[in-house]
C-alpha atoms as a PDB file:
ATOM      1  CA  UNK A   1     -15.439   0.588 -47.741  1.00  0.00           C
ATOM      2  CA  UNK A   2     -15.160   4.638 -47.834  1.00  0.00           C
ATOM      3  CA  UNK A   3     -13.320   6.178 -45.426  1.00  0.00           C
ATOM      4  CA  UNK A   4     -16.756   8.057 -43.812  1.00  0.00           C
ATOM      5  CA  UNK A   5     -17.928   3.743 -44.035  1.00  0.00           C
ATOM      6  CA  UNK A   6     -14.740   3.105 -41.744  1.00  0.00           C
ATOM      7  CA  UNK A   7     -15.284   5.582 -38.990  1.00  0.00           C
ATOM      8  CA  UNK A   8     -19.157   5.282 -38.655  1.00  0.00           C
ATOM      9  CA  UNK A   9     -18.009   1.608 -38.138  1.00  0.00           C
ATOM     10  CA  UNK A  10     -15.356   2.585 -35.655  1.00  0.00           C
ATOM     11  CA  UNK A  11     -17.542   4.722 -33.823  1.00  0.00           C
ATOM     12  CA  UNK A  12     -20.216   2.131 -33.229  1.00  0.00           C
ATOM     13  CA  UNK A  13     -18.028  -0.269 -32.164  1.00  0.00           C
ATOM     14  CA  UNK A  14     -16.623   2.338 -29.311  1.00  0.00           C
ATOM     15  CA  UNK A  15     -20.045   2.748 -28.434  1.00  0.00           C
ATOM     16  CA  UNK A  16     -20.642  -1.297 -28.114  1.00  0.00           C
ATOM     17  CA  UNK A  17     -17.704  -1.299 -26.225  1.00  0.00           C
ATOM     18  CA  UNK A  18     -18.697   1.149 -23.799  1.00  0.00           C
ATOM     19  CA  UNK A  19     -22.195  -0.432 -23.156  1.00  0.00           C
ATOM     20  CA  UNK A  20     -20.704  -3.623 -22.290  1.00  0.00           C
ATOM     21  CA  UNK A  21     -20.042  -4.114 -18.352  1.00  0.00           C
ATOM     22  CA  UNK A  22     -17.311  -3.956 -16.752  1.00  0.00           C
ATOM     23  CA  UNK A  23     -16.525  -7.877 -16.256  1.00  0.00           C
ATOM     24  CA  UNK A  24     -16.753  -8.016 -20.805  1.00  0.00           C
ATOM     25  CA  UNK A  25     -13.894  -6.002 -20.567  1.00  0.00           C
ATOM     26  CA  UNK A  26     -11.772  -6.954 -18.117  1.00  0.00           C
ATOM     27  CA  UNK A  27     -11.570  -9.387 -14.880  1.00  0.00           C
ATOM     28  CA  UNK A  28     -13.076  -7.325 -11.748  1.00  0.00           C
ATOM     29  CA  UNK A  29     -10.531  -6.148  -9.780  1.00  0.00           C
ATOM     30  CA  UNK A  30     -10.869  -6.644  -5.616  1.00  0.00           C
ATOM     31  CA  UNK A  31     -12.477  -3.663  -3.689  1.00  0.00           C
ATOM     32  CA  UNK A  32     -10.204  -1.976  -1.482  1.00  0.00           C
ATOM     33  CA  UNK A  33     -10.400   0.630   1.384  1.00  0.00           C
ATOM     34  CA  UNK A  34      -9.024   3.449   0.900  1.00  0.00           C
ATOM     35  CA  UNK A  35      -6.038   3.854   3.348  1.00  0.00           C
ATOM     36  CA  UNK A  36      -5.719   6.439   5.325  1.00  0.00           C
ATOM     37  CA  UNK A  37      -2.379   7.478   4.860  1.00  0.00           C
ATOM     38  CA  UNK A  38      -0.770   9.769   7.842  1.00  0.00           C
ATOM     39  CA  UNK A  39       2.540  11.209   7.056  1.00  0.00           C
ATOM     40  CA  UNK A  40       3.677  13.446  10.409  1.00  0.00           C
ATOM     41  CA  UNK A  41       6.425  11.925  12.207  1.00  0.00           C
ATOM     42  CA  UNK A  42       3.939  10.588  15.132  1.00  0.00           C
ATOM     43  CA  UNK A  43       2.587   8.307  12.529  1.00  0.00           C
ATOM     44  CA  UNK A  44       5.547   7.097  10.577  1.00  0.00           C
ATOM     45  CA  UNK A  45       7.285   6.621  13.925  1.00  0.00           C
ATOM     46  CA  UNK A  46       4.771   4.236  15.185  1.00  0.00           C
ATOM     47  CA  UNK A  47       5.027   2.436  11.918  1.00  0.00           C
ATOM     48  CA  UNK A  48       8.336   1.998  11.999  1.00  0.00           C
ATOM     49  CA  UNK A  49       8.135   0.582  15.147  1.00  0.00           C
ATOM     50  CA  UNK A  50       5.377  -1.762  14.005  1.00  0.00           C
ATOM     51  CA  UNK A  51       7.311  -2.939  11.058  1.00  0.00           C
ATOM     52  CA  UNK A  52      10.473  -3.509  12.847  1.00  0.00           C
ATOM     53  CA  UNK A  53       8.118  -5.471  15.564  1.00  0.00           C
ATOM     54  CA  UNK A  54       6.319  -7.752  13.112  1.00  0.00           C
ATOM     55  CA  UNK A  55       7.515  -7.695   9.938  1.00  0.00           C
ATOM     56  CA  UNK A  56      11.094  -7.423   9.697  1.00  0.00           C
ATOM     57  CA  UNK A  57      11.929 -10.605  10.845  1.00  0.00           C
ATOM     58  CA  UNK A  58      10.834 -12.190   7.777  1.00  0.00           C
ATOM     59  CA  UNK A  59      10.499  -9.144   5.019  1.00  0.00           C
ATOM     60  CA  UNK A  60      13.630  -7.045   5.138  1.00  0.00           C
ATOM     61  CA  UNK A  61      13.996  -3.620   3.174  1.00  0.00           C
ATOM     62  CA  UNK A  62      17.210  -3.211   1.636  1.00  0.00           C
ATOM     63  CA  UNK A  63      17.053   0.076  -0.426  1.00  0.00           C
ATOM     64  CA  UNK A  64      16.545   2.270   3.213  1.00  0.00           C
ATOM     65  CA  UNK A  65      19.142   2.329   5.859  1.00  0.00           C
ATOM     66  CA  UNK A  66      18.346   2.982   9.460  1.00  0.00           C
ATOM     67  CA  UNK A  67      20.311   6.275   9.840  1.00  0.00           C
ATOM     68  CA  UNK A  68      17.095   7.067   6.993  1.00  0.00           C
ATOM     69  CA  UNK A  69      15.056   6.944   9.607  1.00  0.00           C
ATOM     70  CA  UNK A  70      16.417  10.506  11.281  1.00  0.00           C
ATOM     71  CA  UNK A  71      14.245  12.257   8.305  1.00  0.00           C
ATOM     72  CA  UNK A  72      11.274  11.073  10.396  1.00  0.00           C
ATOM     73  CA  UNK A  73      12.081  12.608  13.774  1.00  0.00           C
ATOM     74  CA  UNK A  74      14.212   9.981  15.530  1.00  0.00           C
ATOM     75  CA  UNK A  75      17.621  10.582  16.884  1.00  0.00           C
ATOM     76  CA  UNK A  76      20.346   7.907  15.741  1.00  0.00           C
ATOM     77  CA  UNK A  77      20.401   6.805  19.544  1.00  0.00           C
ATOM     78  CA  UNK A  78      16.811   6.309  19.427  1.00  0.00           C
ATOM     79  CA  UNK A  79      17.528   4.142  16.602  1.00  0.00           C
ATOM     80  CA  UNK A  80      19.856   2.141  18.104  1.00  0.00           C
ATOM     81  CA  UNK A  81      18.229   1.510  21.605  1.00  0.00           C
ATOM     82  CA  UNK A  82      14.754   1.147  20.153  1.00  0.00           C
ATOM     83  CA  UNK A  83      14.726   0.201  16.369  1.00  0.00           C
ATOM     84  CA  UNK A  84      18.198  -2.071  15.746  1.00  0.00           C
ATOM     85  CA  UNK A  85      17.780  -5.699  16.231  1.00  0.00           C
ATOM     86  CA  UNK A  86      19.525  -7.655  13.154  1.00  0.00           C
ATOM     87  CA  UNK A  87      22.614  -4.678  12.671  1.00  0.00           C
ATOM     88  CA  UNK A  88      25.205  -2.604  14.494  1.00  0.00           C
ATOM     89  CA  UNK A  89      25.197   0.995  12.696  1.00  0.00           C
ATOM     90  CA  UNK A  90      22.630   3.295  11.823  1.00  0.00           C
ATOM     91  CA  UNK A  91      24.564   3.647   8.267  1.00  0.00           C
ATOM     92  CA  UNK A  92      23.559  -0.553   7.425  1.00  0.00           C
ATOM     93  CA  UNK A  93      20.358  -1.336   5.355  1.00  0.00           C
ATOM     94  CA  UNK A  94      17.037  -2.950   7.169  1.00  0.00           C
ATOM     95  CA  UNK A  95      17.772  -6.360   6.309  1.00  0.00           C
ATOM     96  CA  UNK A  96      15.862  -9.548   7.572  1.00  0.00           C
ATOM     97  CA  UNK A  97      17.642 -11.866   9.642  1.00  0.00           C
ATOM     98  CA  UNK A  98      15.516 -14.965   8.398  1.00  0.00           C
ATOM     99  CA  UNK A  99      17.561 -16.864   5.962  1.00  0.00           C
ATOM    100  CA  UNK A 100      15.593 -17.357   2.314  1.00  0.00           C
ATOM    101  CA  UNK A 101      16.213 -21.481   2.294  1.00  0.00           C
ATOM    102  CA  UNK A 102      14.676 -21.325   5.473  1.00  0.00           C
ATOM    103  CA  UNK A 103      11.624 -19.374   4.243  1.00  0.00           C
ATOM    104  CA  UNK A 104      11.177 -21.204   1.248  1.00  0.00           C
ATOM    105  CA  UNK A 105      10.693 -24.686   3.568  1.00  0.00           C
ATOM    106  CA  UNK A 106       8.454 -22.706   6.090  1.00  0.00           C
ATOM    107  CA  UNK A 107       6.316 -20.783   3.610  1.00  0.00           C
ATOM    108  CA  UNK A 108       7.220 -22.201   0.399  1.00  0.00           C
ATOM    109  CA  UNK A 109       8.222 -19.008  -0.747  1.00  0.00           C
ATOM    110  CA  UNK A 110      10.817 -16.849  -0.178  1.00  0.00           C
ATOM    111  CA  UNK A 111       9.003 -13.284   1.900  1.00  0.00           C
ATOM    112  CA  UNK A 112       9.588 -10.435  -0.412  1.00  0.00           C
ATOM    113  CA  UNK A 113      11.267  -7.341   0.213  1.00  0.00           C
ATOM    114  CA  UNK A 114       9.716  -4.911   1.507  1.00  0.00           C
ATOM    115  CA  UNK A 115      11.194  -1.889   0.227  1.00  0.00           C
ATOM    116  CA  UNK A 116       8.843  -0.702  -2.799  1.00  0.00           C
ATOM    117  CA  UNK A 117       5.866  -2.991  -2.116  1.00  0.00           C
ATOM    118  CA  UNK A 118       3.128   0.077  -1.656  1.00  0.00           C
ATOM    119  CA  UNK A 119       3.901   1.265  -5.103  1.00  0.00           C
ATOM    120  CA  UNK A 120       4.307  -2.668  -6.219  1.00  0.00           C
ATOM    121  CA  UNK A 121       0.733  -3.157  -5.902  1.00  0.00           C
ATOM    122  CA  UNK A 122      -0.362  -0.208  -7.205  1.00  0.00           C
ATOM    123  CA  UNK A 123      -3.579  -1.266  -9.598  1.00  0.00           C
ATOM    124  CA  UNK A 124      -6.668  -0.107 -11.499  1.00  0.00           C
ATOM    125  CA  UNK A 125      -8.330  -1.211  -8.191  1.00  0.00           C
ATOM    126  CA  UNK A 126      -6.727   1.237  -6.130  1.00  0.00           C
ATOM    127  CA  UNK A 127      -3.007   2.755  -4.499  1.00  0.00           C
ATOM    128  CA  UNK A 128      -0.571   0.007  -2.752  1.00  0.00           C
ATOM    129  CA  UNK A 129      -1.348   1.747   0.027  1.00  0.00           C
ATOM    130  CA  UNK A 130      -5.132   0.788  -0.055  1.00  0.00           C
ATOM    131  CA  UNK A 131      -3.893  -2.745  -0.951  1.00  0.00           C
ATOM    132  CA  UNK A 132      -1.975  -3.231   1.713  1.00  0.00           C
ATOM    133  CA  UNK A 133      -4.355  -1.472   4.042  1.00  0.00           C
ATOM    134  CA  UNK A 134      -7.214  -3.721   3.219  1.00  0.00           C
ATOM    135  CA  UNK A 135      -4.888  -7.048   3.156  1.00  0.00           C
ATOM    136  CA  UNK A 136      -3.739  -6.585   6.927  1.00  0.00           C
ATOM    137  CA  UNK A 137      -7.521  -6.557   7.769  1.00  0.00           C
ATOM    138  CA  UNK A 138      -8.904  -9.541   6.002  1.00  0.00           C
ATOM    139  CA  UNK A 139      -6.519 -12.252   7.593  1.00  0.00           C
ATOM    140  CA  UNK A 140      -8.760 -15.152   8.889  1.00  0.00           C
ATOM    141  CA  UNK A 141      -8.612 -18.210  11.068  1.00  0.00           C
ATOM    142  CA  UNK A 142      -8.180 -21.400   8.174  1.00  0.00           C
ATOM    143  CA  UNK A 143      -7.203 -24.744   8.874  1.00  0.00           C
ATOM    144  CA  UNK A 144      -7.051 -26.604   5.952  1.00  0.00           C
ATOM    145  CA  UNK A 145      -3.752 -24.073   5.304  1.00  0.00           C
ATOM    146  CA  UNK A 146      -0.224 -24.831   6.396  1.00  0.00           C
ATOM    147  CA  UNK A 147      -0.377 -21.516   8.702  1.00  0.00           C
ATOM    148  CA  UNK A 148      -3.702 -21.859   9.661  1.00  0.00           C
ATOM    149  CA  UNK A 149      -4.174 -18.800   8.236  1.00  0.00           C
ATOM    150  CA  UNK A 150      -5.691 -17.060   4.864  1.00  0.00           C
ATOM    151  CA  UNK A 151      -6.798 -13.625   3.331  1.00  0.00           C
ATOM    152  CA  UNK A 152      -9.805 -12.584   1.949  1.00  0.00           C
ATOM    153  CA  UNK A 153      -7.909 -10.531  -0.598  1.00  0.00           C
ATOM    154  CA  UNK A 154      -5.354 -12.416  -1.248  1.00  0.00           C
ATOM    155  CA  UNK A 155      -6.481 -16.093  -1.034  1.00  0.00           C
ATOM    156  CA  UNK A 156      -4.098 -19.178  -0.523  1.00  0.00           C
ATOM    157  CA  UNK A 157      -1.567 -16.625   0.981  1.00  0.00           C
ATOM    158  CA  UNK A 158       1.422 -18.138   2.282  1.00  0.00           C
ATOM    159  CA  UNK A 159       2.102 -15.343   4.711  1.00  0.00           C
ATOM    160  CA  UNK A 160       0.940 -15.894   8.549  1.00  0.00           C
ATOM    161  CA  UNK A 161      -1.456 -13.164  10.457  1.00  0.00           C
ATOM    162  CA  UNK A 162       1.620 -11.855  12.290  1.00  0.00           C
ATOM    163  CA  UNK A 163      -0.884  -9.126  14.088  1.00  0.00           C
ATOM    164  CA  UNK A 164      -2.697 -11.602  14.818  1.00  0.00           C
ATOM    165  CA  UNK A 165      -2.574 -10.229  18.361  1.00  0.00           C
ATOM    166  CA  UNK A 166      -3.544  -7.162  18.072  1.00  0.00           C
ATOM    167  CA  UNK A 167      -6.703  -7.845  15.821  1.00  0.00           C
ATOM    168  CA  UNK A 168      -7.490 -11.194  17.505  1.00  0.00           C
ATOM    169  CA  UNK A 169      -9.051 -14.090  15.000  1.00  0.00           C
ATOM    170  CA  UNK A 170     -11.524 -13.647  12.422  1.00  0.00           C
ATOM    171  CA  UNK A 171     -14.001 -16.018  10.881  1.00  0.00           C
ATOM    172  CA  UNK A 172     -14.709 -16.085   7.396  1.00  0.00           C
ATOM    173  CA  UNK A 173     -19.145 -16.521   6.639  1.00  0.00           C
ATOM    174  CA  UNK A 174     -19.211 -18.811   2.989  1.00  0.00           C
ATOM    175  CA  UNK A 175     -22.600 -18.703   1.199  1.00  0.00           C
ATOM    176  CA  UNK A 176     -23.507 -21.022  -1.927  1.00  0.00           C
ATOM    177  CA  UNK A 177     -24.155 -19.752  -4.609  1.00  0.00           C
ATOM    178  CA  UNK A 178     -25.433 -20.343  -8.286  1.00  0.00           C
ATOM    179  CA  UNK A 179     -22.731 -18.890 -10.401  1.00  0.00           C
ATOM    180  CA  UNK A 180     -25.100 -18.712 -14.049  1.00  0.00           C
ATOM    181  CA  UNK A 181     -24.383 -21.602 -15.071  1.00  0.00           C
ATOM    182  CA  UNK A 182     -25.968 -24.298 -12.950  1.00  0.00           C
ATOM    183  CA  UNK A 183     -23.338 -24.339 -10.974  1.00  0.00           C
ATOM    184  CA  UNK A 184     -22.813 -24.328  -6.957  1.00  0.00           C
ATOM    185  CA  UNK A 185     -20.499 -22.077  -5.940  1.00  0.00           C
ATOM    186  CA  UNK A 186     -18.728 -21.355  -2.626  1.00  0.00           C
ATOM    187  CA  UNK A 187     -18.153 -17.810  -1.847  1.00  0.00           C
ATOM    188  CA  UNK A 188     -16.847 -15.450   0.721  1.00  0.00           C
ATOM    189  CA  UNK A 189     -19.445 -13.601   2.778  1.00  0.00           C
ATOM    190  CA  UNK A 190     -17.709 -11.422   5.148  1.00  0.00           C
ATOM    191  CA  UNK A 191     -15.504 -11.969   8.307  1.00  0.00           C
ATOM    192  CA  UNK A 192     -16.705 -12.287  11.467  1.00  0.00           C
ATOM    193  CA  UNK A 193     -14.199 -11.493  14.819  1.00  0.00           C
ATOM    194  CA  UNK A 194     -14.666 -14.573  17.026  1.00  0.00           C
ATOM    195  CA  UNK A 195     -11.761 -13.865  19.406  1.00  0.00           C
ATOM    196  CA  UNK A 196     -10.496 -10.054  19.983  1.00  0.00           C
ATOM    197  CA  UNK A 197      -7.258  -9.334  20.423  1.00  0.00           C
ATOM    198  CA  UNK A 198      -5.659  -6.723  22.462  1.00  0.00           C
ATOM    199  CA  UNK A 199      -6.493  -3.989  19.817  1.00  0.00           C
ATOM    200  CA  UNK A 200     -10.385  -2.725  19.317  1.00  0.00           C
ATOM    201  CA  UNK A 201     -11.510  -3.074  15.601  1.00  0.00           C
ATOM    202  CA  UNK A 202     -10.969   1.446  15.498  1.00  0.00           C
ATOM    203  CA  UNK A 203      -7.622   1.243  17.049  1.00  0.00           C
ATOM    204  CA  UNK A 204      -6.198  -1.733  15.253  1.00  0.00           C
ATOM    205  CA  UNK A 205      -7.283  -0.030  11.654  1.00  0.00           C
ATOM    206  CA  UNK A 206      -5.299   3.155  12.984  1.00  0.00           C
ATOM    207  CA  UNK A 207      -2.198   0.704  13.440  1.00  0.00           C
ATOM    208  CA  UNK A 208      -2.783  -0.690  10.558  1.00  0.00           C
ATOM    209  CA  UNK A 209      -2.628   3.084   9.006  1.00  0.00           C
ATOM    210  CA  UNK A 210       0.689   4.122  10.616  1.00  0.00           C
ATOM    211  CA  UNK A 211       2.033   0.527   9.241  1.00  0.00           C
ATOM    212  CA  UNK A 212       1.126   1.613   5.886  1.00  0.00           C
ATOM    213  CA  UNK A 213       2.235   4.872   5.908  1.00  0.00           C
ATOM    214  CA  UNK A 214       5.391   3.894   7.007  1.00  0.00           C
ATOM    215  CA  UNK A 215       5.738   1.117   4.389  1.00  0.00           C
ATOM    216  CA  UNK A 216       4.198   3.983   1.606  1.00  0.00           C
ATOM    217  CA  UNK A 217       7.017   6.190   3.067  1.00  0.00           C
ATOM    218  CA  UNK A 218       9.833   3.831   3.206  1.00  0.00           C
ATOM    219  CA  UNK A 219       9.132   3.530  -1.011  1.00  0.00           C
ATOM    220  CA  UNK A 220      10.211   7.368  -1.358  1.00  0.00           C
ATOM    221  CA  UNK A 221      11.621   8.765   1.681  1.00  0.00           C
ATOM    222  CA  UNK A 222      11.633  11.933   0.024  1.00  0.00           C
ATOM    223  CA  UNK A 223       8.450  12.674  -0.985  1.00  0.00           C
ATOM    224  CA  UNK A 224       7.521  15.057   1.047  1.00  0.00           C
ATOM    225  CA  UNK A 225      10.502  17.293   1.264  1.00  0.00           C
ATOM    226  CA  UNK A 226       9.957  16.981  -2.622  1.00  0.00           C
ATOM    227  CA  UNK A 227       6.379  18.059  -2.054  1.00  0.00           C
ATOM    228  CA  UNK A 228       7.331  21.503  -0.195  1.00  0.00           C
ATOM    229  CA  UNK A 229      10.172  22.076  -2.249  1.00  0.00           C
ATOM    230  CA  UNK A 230       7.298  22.016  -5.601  1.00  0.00           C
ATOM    231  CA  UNK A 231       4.850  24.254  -3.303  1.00  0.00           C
ATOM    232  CA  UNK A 232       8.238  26.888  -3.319  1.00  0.00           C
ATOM    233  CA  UNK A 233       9.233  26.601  -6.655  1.00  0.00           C
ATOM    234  CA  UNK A 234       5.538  27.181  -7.721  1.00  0.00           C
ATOM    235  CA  UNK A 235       5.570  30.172  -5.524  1.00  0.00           C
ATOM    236  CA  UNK A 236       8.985  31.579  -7.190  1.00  0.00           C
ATOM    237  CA  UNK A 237       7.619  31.097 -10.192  1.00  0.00           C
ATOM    238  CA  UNK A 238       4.017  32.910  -9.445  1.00  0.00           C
ATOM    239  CA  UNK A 239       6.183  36.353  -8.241  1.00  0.00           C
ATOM    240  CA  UNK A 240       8.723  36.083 -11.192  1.00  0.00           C
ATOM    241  CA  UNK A 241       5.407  35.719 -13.676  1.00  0.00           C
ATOM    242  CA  UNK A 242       3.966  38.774 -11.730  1.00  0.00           C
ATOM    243  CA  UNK A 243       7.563  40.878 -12.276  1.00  0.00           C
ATOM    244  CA  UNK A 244       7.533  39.605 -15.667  1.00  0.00           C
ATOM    245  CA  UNK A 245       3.871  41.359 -16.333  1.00  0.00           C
ATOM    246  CA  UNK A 246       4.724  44.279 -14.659  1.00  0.00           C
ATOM    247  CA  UNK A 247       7.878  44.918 -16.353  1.00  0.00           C
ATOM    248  CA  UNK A 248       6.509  44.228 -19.738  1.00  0.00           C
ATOM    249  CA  UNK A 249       3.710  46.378 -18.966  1.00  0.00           C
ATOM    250  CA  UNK A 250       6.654  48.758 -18.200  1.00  0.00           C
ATOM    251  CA  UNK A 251       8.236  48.303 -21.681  1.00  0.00           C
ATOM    252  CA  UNK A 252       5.435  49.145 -23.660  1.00  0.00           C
ATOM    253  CA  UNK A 253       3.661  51.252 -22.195  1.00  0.00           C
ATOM    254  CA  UNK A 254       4.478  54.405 -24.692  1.00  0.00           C
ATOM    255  CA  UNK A 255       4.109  51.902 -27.192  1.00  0.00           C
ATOM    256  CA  UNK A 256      -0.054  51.558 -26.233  1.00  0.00           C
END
């Protein structure tokens, strides 16, 4: 085969390819909502205190240290008196009092760490952030699992609806369906809120936010210090590339 043979070939396969849908590629992916990430220190304040509240008793988050949490607007005796449970200085690392043999036998699995988990689930789908944002939603009421509790997104979860509370109990709706094959499939609908909690639906997803921006925070504390610092050096660089102009303009001018 010549080589013009090879890449007419090559080209219509590209083209095949790119006709095909997306499932004869690759597996869909869930859909998530995009979260809607909040990083002033109202926000990340309230999330810290949600995920010292309800989730730091089993997950614990051992690459940030409490006295971190000064970078968000809290004093280190704020800290202390409203944040420090499971330690006794601001300098120790958020780590979960729940002991890992214990979670294994309760959950079967051992709660991961907390730390990095928004950029751990990072996909093609969508940011950790929107993961996570769209997995503390779907929790529903399930009996047939040792919690009584499962996810829409993440089915057969181990994990508890810890705010359960403040959402109150959902309901998932299964239809039947044929799946192409002759086959009778279950499948989820939606979820349906059968008992509310203490939360509407509006002010539990803004909860949910702060939760998520805390947790998307927590991966990089820095980010956003790194963020202004890039704005400045950007503008540094836009006046010296002005100067520069002006003073080569300078040099040649008798030149031109």
């Amino acid at each position: 085969m010549s080589l013009l043979n090879k890449l007419f070939a090559a080209a219509a396969l590209v083209v095949t390819m790119a006709g095909l849908p997306m499932g004869a590629q690759a597996n869909e992916g869930p859909t998530l909502d995009k979260a809607p990430l909040r990083f002033d220190d109202a926000s990340l304040q309230q999330g810290a205190k949600l995920f010292v509240n309800y989730c730091l008793s089993c997950h614990g988050a051992s690459s940030v240290r409490y006295n971190t949490l000064t970078q968000i607007g809290l004093s280190e005796q704020q800290i202390k008196d409203n944040l420090m449970f499971a330690a006794d200085k601001t300098g120790e690392q958020m780590m979960v009092a729940l002991r890992r043999d214990d979670a294994r036998k309760w959950f079967g699995v051992a709660p991961p760490d907390l730390s990095v988990i928004a950029r751990a689930r990072a996909s093609e789908a969508g940011s950790g952030a929107d993961w996570l944002y769209t997995y503390l939603r779907q929790f529903y009421r399930d009996d047939s699992r040792p919690t009584g509790w499962n996810n829409a997104l993440f089915p057969g979860v181990g994990m508890p609806h810890v705010l359960w509370s403040l959402q109150g109990e959902q309901e998932a709706r299964f239809v039947t369906r044929d799946d192409g094959h002759g086959n009778m499939v279950k499948q989820l609908e939606g979820l349906e809120l059968v008992k509310p909690g203490s939360l509407t639906k509006d002010e539990y997803d803004e909860q949910v936010a702060d939760l998520v921006s805390f947790l998307t925070w927590m991966g990089e504390p820095g980010q956003e210090t790194r963020r202004s610092m890039g704005w400045f050096v950007l503008a540094v660089l836009s006046v010296l590339a002005v100067l520069s102009y002006l003073l080569k303009r300078a040099y040649w001018k008798d030149v031109h």
